[in-house]
N, C-alpha and C. Protein backbone atom coordinates (compact mmCIF):
# COMPACT_ATOMS: atom_id res chain seq x y z
N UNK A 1 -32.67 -83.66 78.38
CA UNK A 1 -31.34 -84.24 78.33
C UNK A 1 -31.20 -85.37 79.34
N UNK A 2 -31.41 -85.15 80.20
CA UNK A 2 -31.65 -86.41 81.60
C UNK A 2 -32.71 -87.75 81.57
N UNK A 3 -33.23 -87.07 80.53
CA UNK A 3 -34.34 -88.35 80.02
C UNK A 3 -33.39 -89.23 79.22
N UNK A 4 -32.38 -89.05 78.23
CA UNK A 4 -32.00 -89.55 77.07
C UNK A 4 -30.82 -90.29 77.89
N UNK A 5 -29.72 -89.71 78.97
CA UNK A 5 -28.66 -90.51 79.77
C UNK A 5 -29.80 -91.42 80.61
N UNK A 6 -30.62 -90.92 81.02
CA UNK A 6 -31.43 -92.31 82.16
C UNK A 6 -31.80 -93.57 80.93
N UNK A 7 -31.92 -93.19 79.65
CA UNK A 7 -32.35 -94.29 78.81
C UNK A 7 -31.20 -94.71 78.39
N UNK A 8 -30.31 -94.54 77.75
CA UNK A 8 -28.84 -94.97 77.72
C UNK A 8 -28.23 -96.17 79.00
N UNK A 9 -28.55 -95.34 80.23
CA UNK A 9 -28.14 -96.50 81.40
C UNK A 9 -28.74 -97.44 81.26
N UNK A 10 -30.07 -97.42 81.22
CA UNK A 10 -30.98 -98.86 81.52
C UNK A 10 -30.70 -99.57 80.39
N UNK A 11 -30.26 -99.07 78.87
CA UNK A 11 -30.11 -99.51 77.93
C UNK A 11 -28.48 -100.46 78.14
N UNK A 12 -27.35 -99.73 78.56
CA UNK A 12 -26.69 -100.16 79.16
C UNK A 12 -26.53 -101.27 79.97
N UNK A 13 -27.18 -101.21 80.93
CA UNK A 13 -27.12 -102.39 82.11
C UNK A 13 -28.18 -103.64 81.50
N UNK A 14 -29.13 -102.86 80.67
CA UNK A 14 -29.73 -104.85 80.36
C UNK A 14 -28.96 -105.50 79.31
N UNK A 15 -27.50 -104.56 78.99
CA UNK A 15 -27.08 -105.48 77.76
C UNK A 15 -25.45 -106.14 78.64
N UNK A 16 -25.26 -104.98 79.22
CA UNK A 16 -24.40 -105.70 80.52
C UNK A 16 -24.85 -106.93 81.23
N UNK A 17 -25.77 -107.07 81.51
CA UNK A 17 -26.21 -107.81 82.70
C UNK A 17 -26.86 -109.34 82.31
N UNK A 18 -27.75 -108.77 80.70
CA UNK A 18 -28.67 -109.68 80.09
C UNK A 18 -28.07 -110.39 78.96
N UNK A 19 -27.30 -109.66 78.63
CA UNK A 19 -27.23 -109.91 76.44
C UNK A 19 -25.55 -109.96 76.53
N UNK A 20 -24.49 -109.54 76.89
CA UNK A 20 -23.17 -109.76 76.96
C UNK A 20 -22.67 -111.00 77.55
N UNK A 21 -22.61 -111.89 76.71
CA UNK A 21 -21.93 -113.06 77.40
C UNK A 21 -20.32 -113.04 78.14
N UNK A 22 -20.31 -114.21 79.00
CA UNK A 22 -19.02 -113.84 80.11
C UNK A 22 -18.21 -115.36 79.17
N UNK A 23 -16.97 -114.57 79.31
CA UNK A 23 -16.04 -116.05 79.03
C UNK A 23 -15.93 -116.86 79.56
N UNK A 24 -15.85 -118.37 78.92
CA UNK A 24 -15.62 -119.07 79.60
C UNK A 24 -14.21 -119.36 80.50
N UNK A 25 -14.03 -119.81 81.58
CA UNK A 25 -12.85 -120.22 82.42
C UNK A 25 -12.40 -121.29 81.66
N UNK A 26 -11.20 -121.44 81.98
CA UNK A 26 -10.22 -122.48 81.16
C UNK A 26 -9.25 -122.94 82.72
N UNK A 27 -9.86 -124.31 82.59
CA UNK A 27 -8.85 -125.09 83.93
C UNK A 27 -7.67 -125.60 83.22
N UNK A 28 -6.80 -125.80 84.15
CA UNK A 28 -5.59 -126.78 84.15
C UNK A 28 -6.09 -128.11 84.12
N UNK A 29 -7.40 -128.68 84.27
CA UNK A 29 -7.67 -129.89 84.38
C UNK A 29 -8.03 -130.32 82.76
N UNK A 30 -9.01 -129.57 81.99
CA UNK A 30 -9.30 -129.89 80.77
C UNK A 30 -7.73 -129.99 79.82
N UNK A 31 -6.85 -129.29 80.58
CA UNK A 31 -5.47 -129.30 79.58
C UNK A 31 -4.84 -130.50 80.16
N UNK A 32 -5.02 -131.13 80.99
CA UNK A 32 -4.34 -132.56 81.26
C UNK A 32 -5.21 -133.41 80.35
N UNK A 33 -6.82 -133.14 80.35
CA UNK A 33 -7.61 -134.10 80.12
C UNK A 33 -6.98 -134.32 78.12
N UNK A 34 -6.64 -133.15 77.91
CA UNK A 34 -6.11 -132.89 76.06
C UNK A 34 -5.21 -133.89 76.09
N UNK A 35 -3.79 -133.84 77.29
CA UNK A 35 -2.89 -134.23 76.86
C UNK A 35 -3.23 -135.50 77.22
N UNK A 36 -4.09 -136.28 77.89
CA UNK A 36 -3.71 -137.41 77.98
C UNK A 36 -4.42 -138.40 77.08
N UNK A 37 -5.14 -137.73 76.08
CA UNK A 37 -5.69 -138.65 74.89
C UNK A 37 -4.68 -138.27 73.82
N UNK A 38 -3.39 -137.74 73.80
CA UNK A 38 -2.66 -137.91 72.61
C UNK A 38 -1.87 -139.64 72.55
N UNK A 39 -2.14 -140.00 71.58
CA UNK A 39 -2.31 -141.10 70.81
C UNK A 39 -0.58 -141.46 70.57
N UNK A 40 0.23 -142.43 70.73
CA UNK A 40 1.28 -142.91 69.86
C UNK A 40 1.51 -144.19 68.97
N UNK A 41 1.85 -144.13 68.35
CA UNK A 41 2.23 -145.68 67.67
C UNK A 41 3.17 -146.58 68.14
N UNK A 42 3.14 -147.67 68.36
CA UNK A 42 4.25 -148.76 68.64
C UNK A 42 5.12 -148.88 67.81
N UNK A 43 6.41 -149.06 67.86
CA UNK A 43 7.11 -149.45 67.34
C UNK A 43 7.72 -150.29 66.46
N UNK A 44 7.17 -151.59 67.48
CA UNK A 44 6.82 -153.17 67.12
C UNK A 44 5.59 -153.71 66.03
N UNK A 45 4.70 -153.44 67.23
CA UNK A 45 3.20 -154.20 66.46
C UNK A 45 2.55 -153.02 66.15
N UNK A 46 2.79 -151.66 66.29
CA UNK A 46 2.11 -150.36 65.06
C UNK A 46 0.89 -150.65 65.78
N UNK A 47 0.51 -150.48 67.26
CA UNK A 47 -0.85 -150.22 67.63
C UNK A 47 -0.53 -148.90 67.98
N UNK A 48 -2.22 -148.19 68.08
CA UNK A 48 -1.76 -147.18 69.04
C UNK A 48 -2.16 -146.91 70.27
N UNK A 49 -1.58 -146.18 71.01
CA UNK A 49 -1.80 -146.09 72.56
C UNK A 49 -1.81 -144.67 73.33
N UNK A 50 -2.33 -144.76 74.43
CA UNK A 50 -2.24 -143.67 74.79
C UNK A 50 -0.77 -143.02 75.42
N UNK A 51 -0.59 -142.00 75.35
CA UNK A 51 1.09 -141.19 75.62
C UNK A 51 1.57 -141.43 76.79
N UNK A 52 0.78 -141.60 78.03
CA UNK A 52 0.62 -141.71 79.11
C UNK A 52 1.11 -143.40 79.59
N UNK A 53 0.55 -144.15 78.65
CA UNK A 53 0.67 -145.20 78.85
C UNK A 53 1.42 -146.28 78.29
N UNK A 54 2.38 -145.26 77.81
CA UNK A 54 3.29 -146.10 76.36
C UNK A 54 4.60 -145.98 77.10
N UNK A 55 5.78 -147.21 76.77
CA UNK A 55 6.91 -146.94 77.07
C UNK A 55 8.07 -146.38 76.13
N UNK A 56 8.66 -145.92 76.68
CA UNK A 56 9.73 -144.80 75.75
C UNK A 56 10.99 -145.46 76.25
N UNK A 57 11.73 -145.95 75.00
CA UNK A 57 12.83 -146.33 75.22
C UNK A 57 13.80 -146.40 73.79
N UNK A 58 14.93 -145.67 73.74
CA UNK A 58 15.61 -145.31 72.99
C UNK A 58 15.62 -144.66 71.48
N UNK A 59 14.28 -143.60 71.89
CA UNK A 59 13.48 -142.87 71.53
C UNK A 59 11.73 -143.47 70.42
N UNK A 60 11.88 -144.44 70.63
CA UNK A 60 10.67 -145.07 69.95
C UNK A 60 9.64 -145.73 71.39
N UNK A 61 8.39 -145.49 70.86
CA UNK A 61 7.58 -145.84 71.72
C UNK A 61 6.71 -146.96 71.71
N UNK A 62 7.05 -147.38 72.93
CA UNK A 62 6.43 -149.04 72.87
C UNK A 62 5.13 -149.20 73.44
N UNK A 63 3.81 -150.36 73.23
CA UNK A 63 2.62 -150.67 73.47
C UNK A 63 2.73 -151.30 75.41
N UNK A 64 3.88 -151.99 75.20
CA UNK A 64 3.87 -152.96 76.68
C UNK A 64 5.75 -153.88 76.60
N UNK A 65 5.49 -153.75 77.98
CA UNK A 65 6.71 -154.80 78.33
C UNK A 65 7.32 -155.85 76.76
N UNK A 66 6.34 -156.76 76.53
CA UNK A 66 6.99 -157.74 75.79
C UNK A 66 7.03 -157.33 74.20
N UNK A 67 6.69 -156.14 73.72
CA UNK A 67 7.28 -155.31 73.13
C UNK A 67 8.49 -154.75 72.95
N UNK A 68 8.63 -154.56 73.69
CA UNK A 68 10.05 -153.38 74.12
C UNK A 68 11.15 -154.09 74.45
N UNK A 69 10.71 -155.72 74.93
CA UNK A 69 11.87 -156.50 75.24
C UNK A 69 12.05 -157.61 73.65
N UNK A 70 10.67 -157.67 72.71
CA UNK A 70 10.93 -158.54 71.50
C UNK A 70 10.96 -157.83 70.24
């Protein structure tokens, strides 16, 4: 009987240790890195841009300054 639990453990621990993969971690950094390639369209000239880098003004989103002012 003590033969069959000592083979069970070792059987155990090399699948623990060897063969069970660990999850991966998930940063707060890769979730900025998501949001800051979401994409918008201009308003004006229908380019698109990044979200980050677009201006928002009276709920439509603009490419640049002389956009948003023509």
């Amino acid at each position: 009987m003590l033969k069959y639990l000592v083979v069970i453990g070792v059987i155990a621990f090399v699948y623990f240790v060897f063969i069970k993969k660990k999850p991966l971690k998930s940063t707060k950094k890769q979730d900025d890195d998501t949001k800051a390639n979401e994409m918008v369209e201009c308003y004006k000239c229908h380019i698109y841009c990044e979200l980050d880098e677009a201006i928002l003004s009276n709920g439509h989103y603009y490419c640049c300054e002389s956009c948003l002012k023509g």
